[in-house]
C-alpha atoms as a PDB file:
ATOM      1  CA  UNK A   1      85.546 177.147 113.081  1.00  0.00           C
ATOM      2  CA  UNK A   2      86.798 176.136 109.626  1.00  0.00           C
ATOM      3  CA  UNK A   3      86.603 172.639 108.187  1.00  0.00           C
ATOM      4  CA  UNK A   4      90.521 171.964 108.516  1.00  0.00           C
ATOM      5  CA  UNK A   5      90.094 173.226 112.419  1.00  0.00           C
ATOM      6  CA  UNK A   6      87.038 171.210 112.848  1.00  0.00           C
ATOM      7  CA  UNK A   7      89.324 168.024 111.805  1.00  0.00           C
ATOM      8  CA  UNK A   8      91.741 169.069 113.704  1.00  0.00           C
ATOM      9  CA  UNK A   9      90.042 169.433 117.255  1.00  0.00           C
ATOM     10  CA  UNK A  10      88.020 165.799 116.508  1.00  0.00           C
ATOM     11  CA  UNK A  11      91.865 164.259 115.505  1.00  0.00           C
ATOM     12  CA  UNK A  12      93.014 165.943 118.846  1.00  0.00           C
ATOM     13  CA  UNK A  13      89.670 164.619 121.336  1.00  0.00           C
ATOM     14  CA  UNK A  14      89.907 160.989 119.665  1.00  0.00           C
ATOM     15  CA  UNK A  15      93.912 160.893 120.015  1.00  0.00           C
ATOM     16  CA  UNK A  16      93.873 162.665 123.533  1.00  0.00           C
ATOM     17  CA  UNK A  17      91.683 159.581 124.540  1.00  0.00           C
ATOM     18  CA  UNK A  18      93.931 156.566 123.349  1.00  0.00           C
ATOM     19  CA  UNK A  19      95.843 154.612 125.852  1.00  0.00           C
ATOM     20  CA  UNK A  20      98.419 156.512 127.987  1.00  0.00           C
ATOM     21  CA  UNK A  21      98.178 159.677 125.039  1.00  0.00           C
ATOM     22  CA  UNK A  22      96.809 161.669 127.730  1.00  0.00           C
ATOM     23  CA  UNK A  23      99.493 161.093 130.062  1.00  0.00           C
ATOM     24  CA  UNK A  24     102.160 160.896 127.961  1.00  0.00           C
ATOM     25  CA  UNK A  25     100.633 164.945 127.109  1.00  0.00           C
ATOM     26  CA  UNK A  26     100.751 166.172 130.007  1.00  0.00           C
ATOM     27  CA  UNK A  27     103.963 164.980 131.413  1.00  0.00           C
ATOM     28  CA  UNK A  28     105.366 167.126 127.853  1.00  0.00           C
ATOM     29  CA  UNK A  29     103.625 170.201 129.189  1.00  0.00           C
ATOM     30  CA  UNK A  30     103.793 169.922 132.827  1.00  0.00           C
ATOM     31  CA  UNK A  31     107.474 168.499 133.244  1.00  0.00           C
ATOM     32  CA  UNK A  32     109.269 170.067 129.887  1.00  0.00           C
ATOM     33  CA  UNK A  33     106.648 172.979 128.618  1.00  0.00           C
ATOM     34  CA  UNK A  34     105.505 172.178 125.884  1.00  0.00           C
ATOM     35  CA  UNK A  35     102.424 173.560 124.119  1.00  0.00           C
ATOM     36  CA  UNK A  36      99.633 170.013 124.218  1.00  0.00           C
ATOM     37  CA  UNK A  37      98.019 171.570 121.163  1.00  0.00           C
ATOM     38  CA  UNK A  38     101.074 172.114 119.106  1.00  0.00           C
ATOM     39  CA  UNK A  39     102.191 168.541 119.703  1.00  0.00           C
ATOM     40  CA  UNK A  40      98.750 167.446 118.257  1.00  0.00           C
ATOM     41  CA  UNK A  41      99.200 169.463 115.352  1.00  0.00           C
ATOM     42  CA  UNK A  42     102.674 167.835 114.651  1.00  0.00           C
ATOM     43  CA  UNK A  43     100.644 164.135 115.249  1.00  0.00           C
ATOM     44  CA  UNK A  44      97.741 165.551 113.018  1.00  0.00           C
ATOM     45  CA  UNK A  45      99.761 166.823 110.147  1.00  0.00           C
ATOM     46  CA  UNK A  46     101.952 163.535 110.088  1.00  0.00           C
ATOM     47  CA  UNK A  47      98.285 161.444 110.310  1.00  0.00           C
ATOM     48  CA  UNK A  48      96.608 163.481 107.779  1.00  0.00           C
ATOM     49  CA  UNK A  49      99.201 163.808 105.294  1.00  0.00           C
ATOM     50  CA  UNK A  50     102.439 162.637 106.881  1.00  0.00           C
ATOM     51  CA  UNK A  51     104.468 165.104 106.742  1.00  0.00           C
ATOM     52  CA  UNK A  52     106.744 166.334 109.852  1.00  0.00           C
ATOM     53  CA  UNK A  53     107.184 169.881 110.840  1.00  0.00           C
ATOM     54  CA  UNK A  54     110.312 171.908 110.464  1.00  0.00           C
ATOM     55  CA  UNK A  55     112.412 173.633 113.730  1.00  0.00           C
ATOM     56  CA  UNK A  56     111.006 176.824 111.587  1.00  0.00           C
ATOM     57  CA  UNK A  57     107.762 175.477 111.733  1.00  0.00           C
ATOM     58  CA  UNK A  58     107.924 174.807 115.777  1.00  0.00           C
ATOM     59  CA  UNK A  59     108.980 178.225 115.958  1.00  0.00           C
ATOM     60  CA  UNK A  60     106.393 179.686 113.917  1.00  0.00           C
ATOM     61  CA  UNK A  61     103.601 177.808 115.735  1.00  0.00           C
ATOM     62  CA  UNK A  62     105.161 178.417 119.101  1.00  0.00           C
ATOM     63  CA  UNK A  63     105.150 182.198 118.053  1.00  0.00           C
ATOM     64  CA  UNK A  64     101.828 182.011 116.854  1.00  0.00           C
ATOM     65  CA  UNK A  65     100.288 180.308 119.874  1.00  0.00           C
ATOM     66  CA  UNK A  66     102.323 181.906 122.842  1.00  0.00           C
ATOM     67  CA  UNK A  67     100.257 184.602 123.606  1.00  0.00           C
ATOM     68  CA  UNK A  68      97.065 183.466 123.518  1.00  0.00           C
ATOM     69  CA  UNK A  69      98.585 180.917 125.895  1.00  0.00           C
ATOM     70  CA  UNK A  70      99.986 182.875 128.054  1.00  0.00           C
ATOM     71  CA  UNK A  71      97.059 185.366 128.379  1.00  0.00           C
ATOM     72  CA  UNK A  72      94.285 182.776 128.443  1.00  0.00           C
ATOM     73  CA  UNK A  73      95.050 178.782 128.515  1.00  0.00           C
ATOM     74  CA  UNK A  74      97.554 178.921 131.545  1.00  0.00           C
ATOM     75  CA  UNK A  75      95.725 181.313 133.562  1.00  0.00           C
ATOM     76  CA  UNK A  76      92.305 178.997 133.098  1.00  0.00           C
ATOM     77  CA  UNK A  77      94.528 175.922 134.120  1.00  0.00           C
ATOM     78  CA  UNK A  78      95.644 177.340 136.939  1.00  0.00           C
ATOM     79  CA  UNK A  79      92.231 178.401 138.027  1.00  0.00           C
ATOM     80  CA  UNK A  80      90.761 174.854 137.017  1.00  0.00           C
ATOM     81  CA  UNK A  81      93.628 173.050 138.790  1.00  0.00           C
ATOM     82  CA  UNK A  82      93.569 175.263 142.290  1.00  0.00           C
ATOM     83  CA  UNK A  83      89.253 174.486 141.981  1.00  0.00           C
ATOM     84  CA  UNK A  84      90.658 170.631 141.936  1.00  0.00           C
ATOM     85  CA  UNK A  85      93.097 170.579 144.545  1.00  0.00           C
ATOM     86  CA  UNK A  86      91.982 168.815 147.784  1.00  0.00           C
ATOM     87  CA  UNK A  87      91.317 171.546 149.959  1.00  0.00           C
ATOM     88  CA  UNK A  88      88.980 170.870 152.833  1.00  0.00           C
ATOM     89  CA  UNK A  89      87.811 174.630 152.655  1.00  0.00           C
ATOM     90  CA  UNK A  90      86.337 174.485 149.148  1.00  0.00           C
ATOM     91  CA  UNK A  91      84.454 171.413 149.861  1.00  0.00           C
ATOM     92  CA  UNK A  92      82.360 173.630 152.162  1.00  0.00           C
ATOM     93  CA  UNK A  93      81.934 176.740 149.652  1.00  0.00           C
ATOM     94  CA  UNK A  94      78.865 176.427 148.226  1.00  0.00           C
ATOM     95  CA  UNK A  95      79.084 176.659 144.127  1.00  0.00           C
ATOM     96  CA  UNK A  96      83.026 175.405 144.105  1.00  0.00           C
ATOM     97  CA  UNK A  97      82.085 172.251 141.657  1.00  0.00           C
ATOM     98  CA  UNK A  98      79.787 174.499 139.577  1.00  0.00           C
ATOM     99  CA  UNK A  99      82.597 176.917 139.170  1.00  0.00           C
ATOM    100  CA  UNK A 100      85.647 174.566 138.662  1.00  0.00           C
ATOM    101  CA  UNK A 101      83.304 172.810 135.660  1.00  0.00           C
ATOM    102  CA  UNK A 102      82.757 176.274 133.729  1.00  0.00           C
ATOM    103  CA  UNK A 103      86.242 176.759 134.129  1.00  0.00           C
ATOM    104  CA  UNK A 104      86.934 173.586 132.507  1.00  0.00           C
ATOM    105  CA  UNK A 105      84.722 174.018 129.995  1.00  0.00           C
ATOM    106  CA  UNK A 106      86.079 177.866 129.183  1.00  0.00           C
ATOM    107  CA  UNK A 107      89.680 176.272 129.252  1.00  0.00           C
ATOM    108  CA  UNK A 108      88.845 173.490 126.950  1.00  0.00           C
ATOM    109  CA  UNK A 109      87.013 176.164 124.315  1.00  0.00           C
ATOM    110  CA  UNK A 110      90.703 178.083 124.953  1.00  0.00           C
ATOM    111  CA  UNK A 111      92.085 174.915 123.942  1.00  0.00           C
ATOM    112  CA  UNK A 112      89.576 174.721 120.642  1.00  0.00           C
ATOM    113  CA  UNK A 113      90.647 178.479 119.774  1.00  0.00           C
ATOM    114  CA  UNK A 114      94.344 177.919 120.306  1.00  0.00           C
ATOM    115  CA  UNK A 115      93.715 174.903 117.937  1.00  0.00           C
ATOM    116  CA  UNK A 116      91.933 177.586 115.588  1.00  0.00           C
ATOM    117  CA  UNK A 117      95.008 179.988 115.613  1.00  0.00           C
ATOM    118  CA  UNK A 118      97.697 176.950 115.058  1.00  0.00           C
ATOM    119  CA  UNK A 119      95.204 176.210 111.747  1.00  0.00           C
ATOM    120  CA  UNK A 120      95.392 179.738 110.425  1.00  0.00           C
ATOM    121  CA  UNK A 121      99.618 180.226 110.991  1.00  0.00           C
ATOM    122  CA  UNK A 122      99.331 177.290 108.595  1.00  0.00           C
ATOM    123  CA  UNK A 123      96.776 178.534 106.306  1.00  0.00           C
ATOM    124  CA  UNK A 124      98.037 182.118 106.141  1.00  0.00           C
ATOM    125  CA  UNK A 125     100.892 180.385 104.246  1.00  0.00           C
ATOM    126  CA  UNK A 126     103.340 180.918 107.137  1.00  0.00           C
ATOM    127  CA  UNK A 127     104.443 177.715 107.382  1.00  0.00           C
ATOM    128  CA  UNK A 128     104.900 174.380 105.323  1.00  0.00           C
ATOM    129  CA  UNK A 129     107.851 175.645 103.067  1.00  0.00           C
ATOM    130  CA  UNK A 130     109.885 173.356 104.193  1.00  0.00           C
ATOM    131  CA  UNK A 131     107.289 170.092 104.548  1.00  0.00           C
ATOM    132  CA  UNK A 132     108.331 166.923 102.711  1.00  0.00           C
ATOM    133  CA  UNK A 133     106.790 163.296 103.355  1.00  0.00           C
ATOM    134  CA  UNK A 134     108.613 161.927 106.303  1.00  0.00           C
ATOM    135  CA  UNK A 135     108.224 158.431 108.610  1.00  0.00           C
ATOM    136  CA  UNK A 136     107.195 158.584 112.190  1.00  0.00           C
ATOM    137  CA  UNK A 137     111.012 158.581 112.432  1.00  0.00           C
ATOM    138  CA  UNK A 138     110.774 162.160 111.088  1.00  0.00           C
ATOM    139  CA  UNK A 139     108.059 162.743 113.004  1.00  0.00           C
ATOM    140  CA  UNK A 140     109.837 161.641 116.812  1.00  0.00           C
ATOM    141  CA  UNK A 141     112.849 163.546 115.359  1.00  0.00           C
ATOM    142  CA  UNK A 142     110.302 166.691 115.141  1.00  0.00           C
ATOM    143  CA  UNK A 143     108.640 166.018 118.818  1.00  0.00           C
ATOM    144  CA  UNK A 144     112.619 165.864 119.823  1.00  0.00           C
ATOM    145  CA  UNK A 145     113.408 168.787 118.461  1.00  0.00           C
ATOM    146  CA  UNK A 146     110.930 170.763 120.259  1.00  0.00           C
ATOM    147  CA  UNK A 147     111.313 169.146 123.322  1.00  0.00           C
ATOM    148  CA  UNK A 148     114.977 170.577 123.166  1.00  0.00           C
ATOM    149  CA  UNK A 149     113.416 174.016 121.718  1.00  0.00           C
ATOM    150  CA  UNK A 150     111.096 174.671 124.109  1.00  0.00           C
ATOM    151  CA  UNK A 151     114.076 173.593 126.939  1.00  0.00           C
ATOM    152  CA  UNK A 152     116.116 175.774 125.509  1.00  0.00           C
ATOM    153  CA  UNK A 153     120.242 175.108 126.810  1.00  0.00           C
ATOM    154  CA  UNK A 154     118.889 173.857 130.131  1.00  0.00           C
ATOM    155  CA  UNK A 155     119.379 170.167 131.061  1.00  0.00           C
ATOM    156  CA  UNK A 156     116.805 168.506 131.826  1.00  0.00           C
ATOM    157  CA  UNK A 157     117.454 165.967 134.927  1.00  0.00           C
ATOM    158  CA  UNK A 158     115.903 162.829 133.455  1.00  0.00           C
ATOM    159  CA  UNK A 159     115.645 163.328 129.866  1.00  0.00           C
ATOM    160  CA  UNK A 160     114.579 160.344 129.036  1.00  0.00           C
ATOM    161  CA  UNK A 161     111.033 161.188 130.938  1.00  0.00           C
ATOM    162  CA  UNK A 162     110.204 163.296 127.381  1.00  0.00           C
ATOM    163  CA  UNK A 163     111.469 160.140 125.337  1.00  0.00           C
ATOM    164  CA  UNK A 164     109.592 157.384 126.759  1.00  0.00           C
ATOM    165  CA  UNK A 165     106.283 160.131 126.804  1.00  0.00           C
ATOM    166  CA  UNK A 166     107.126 160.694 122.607  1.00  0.00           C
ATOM    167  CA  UNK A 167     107.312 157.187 122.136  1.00  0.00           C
ATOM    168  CA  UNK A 168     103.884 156.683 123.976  1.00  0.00           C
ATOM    169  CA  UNK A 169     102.712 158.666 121.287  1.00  0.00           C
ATOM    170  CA  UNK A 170     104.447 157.258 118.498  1.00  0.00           C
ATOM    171  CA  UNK A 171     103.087 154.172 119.354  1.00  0.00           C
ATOM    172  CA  UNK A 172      99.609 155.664 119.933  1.00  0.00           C
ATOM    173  CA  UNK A 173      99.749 157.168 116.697  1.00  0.00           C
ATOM    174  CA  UNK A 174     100.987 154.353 114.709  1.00  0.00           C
ATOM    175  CA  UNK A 175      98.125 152.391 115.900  1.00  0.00           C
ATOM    176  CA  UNK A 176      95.713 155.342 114.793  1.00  0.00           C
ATOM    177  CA  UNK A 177      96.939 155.328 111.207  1.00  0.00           C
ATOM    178  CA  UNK A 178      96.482 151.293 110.652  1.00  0.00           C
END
């Protein structure tokens, strides 16, 4: 792991641990789909340097991290989640705990090397064409923007369920860069 993807996965752990960040996180991915690790990067960038990503730049990063995704994350959260579910028949397999914990611990490395591939889209020179110093206005206007990327024409039935979650963040990540 590089320096800038070592920064980035210690940014992510200490931001994924301030009040109601986690939360706010998940509802993004579990209600609306989006990637947790590309909304960190958007946070990171703005924290480290403040600059906000591009709609190119969410596509570029959604491109880049997609398949790994796909193929690896989602299939080790759905593993790690059915190992967590209250079922009365895997209290009585013997080895169930054991198992969901290396699961959790092989999703959250997936996690480290999705974090790793959103690092080099950026340092292959992909991206950041486009980046100019912004405000955490510029910043919610990105998280926005992919909210509505990533839910493509649908309609969401309570939309503002993804505002009130970016604004947790916001607020979160204000707070960080006092």
């Amino acid at each position: 792991m590089d320096q800038a993807a070592r920064q980035f996965w210690t940014f992510s752990i200490d931001f994924y641990s301030k009040a109601g960040v986690k939360d706010a996180l998940l509802v993004l991915q579990d209600t609306f789909g989006l990637d947790v690790n590309i909304v960190l990067y958007c946070c990171w960038r703005w924290h480290q340097c403040g600059y906000a990503v591009s709609l190119a730049e969410l596509q570029e990063l959604e491109r880049a991290i997609a398949p790994w995704r796909s193929a690896v994350t989602e299939n080790l959260r759905a593993a790690r989640r059915a190992l967590t579910e209250d079922r009365s028949e895997l209290g009585l397999i013997d080895g169930a705990a054991v198992l969901r914990g290396a699961v959790l611990r092989a999703e959250i490395e997936s996690e480290r090397v999705a974090q790793q591939l959103l690092v080099n889209t950026v340092a292959d020179n992909v991206l950041s064409n486009e980046a100019k110093p912004g405000t955490g206005d510029a910043l919610e206007h990105a998280l926005t923007r992919y909210v509505a990327q990533v839910r493509g024409d649908g309609v969401h039935p309570n939309p503002d369920v993804a505002q009130s979650s970016i604004a947790i963040i916001m607020r979160a990540l204000a707070a960080a860069k006092d």
